[in-house]
Protein backbone atom coordinates (compact mmCIF):
# COMPACT_ATOMS: atom_id res chain seq x y z
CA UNK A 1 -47.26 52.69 44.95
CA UNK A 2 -48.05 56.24 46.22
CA UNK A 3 -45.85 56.50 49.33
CA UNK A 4 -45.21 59.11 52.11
CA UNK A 5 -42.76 59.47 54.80
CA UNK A 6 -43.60 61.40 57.55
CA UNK A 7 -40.42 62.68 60.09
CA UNK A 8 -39.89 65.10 62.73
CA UNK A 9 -36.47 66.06 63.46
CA UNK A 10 -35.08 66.93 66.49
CA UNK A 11 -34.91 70.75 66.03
CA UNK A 12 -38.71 70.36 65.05
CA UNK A 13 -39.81 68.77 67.53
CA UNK A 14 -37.85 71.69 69.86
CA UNK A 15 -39.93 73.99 67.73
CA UNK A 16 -42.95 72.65 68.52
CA UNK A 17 -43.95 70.49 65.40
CA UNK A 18 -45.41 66.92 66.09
CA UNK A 19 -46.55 64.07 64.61
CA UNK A 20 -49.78 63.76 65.09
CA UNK A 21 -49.72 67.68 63.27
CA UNK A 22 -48.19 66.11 60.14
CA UNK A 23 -50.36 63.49 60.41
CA UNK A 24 -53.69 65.31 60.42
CA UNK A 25 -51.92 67.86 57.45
CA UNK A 26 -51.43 64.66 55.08
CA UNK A 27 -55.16 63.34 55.58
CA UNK A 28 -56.73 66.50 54.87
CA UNK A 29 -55.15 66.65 51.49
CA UNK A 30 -56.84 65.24 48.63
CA UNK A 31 -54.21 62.31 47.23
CA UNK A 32 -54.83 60.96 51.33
CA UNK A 33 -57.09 58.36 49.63
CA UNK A 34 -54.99 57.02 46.98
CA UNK A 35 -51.98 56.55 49.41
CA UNK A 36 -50.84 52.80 49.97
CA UNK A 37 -47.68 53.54 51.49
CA UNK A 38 -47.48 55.24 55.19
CA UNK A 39 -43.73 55.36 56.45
CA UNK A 40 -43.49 56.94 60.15
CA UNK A 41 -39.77 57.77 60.37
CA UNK A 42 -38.45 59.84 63.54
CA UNK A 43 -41.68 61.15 65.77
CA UNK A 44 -39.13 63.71 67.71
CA UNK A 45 -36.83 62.64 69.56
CA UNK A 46 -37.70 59.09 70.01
CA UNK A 47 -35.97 57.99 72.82
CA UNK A 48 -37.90 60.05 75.12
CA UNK A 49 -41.48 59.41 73.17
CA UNK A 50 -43.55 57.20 72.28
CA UNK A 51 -45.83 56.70 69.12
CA UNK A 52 -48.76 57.16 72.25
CA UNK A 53 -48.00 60.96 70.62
CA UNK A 54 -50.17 60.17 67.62
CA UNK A 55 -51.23 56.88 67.38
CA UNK A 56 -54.34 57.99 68.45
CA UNK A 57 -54.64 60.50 65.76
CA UNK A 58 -53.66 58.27 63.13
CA UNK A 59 -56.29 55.86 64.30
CA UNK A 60 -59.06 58.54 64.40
CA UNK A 61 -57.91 59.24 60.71
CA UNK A 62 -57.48 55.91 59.65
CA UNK A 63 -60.70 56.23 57.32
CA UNK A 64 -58.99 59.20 55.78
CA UNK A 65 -56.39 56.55 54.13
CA UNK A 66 -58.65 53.75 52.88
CA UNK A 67 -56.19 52.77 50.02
CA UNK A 68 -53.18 52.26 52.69
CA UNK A 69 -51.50 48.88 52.40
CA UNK A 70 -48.14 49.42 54.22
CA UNK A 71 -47.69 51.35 57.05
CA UNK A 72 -44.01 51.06 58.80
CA UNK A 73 -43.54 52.57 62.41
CA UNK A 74 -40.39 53.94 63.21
CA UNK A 75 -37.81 54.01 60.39
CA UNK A 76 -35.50 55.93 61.56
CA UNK A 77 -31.45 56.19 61.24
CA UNK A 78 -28.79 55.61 63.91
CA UNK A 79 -27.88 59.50 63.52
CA UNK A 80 -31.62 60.10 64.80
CA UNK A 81 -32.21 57.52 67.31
CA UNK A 82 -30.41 53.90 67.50
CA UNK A 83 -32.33 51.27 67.16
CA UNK A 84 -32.30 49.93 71.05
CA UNK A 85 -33.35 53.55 71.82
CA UNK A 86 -36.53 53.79 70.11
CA UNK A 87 -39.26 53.81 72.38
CA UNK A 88 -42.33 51.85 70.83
CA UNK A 89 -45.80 51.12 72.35
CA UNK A 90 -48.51 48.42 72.16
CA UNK A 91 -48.97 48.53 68.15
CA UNK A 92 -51.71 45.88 68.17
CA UNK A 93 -54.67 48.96 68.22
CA UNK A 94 -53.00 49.66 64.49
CA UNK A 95 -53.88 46.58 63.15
CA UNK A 96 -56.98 47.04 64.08
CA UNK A 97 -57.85 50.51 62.91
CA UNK A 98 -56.05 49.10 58.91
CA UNK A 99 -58.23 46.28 58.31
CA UNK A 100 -57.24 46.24 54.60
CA UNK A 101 -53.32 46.78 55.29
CA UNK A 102 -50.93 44.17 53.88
CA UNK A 103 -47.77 44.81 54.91
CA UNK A 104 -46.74 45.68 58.95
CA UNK A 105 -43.21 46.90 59.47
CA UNK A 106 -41.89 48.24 63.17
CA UNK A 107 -38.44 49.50 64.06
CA UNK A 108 -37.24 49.54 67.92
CA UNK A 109 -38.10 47.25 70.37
CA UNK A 110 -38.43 49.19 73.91
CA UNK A 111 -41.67 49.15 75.19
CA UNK A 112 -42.71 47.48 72.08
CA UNK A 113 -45.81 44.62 73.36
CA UNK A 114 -48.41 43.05 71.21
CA UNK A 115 -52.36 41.89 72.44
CA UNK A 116 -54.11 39.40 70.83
CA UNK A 117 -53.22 39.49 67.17
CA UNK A 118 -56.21 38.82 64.28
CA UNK A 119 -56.09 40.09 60.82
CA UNK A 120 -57.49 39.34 57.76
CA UNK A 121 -55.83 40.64 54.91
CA UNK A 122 -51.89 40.99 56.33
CA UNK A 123 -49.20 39.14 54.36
CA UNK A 124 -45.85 40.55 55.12
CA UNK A 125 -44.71 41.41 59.12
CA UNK A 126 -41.69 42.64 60.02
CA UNK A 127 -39.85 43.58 63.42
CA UNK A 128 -36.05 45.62 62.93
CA UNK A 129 -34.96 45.95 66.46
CA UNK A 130 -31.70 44.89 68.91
CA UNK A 131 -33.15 42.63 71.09
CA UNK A 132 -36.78 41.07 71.08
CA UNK A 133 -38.68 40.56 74.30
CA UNK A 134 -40.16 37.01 75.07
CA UNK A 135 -43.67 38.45 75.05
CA UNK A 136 -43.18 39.66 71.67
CA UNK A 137 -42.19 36.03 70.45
CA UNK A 138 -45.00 34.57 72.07
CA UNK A 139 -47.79 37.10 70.93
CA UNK A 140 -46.61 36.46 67.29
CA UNK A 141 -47.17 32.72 67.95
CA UNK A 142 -50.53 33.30 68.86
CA UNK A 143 -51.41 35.65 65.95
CA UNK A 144 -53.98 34.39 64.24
CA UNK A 145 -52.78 35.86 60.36
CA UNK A 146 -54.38 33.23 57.73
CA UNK A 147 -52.58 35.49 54.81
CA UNK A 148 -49.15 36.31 56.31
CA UNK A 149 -46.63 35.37 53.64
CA UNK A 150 -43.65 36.83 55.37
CA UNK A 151 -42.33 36.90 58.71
CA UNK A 152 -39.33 38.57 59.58
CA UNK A 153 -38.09 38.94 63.15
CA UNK A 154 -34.45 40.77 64.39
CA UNK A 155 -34.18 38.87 67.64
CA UNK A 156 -31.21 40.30 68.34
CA UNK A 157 -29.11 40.49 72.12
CA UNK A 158 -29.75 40.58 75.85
CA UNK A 159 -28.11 43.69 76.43
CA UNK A 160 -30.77 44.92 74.07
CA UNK A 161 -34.05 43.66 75.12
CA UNK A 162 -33.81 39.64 74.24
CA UNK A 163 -34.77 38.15 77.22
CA UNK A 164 -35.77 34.76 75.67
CA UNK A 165 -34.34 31.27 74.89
CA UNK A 166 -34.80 28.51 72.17
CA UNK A 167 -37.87 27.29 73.76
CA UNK A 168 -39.10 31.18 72.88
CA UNK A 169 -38.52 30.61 69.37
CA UNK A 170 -39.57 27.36 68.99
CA UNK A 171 -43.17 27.44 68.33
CA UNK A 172 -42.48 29.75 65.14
CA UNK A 173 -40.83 26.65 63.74
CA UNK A 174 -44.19 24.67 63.47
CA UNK A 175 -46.03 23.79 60.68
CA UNK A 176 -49.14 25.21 59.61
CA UNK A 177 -49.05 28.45 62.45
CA UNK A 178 -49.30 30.61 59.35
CA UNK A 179 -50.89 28.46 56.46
CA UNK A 180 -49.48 30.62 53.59
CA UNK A 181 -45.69 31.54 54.86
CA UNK A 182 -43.26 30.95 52.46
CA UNK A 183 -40.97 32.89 53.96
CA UNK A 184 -39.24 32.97 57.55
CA UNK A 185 -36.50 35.26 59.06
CA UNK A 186 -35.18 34.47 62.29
CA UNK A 187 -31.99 36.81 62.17
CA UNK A 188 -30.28 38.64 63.68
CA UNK A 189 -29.39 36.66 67.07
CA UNK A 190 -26.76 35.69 69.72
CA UNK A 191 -28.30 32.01 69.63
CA UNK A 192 -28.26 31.76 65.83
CA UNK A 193 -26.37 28.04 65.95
CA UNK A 194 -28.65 27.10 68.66
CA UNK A 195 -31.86 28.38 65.94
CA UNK A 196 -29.77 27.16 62.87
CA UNK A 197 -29.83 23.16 64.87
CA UNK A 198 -33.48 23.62 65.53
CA UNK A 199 -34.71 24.68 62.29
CA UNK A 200 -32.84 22.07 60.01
CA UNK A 201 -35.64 19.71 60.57
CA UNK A 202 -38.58 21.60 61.60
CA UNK A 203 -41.98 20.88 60.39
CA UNK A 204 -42.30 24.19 58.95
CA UNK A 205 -39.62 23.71 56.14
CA UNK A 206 -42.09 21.45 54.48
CA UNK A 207 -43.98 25.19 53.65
CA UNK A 208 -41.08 27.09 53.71
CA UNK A 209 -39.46 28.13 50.15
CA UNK A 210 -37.30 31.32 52.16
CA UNK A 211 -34.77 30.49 55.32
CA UNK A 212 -33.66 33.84 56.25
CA UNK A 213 -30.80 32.87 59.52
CA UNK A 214 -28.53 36.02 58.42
CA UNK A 215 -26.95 39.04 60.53
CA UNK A 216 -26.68 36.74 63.26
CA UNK A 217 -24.13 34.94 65.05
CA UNK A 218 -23.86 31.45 62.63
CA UNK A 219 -20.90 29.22 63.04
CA UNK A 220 -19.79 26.23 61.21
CA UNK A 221 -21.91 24.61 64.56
CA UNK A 222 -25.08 25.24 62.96
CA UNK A 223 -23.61 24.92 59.42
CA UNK A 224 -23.69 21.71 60.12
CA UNK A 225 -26.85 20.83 60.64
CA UNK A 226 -27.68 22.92 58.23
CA UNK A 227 -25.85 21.10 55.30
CA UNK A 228 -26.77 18.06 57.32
CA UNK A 229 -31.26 18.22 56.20
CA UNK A 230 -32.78 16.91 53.29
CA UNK A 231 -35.46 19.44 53.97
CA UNK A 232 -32.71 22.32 53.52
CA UNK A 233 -32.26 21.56 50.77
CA UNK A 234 -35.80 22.03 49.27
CA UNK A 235 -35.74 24.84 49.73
CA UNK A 236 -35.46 27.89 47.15
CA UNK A 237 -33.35 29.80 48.99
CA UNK A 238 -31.03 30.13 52.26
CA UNK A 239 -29.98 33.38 53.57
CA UNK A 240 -27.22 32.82 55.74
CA UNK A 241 -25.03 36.22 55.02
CA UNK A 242 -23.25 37.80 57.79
CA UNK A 243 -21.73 34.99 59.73
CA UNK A 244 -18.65 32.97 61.75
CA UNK A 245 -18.23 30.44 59.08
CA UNK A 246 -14.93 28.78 58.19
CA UNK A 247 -13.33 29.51 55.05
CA UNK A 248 -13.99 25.19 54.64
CA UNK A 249 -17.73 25.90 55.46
CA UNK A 250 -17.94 28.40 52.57
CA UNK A 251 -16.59 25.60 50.33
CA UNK A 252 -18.81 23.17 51.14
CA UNK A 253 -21.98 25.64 50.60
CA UNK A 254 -20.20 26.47 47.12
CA UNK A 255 -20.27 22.50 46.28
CA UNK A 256 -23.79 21.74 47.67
CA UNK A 257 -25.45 23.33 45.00
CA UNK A 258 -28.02 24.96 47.21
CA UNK A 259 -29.27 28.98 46.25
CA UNK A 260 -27.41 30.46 49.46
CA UNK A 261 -26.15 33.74 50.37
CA UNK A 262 -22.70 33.28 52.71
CA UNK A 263 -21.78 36.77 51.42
CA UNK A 264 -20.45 38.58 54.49
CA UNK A 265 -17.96 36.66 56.52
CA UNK A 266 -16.77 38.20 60.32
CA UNK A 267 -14.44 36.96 62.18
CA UNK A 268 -14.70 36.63 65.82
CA UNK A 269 -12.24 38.03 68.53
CA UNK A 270 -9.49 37.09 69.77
CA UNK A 271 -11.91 35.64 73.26
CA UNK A 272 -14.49 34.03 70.53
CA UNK A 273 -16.84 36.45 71.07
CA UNK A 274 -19.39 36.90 68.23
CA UNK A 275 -21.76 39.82 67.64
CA UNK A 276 -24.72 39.89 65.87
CA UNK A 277 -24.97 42.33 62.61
CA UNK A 278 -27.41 44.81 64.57
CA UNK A 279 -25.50 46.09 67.97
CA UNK A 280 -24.40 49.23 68.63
């Protein structure tokens, strides 16, 4: 895969470079239509702008990339911008202007929002971010994606930008939202035993062959239920590294004979307070 990654540091951006320059320089050369792979790393200074600096360039140009497949907004270190500083946008104008992309991947969740979602040919979407608002959640669970393989959300902490509950996450448990996921990450979060309980018997495990519950907050709470569902253990494989598990939890995974990744053990603090894997 031909990729690119586009970045404009912090002294650049003093300088005077931008994105939407960088942009227009990489469509006007001649490999532009070969690329599949479009990485947007640091626009300049991030935490004062948004991508509203050149997403409208990069839409105008869209027909300049016609082989693009994966375009990823924002990746970007802690060093440049941490993650619950990133300023995003409404990305949903993207997805329309990449008819043929199949693989969506954001970083940062400030300002993030999603409209109405419909696309055709996407099969792998991914949000990397501290905390995930409750409109986010619910946009996703009316996107209408008939080829979305994998869905990967970071839903992260309040004091981040999670202002949701269960009831949020809920509907992404149900069968048959996305006919062809096989794979579903719900990671990442302060409410992981509460997710853990609620996903040992939802409908969608009967499609599911990927659990991905890691970098959150798991305790032997939702272990339990975990180890608890003959639907669990269907499946091919249970992320559940980065976690509050007992050292007697671990050695009941060992025995079950599931495929599942405890790798990662914390240990909370001396007041029981547990942090999920993505905080600053």
């Amino acid at each position: 895969m031909q990729e690119v990654k586009l970045t404009v540091s912090y002294d650049d951006y003093e300088d005077g470079i931008r994105m939407e320059k960088l942009i227009r320089e990489l469509a006007a050369k001649p490999e532009a239509g070969s690329l599949e792979s479009l990485i947007i790393g640091d626009w300049g200074q991030a935490y004062e702008n948004s991508p509203d600096e050149f997403m409208g360039t990069l839409i105008e140009l869209a027909p300049s990339f016609p082989s693009l497949r994966k375009l990823f907004i924002g990746d970007m270190g802690s060093e440049e911008c941490e993650v619950s500083w990133i300023i995003q946008t409404d990305l949903t104008p993207l997805l329309i202007a990449f008819p043929e992309l199949k693989s969506f991947w954001v970083k940062g969740s400030s300002g993030l929002s999603l409209g109405p979602i419909q696309h055709g040919k996407l099969e792998e979407f991914v949000i990397i971010c501290g905390g995930l608002p409750r409109e986010v959640l619910a946009s996703m669970a009316r996107a209408e994606l008939p080829e979305l393989r994998k869905l990967e959300l970071y839903l992260g902490v309040e004091d981040y930008g999670f202002d949701g509950s269960l009831q949020d996450v809920l509907p992404l448990l149900e069968k048959g939202l996305f006919p062809k996921l096989v794979y579903l990450g719900l990671k990442d979060s302060e409410i992981q035993d509460e997710i853990a309980k609620a996903a040992a018997e939802a409908p969608i495990l009967d499609q599911l062959e990927v659990l991905d519950l890691s970098e959150g907050t798991l305790s032997d709470e939702g272990a339990e239920a975990l180890l608890a569902s003959d639907k669990i253990k269907k499946l091919k494989h249970l992320n559940l590294s980065y976690h509050y598990m007992t050292d007697e939890m671990l050695i009941r995974w060992k025995r079950s004979g599931m495929s599942v990744d405890v790798s990662e053990q914390q240990q909370s603090d001396e007041d029981d307070w547990r942090y999920p894997s993505l905080t600053e």
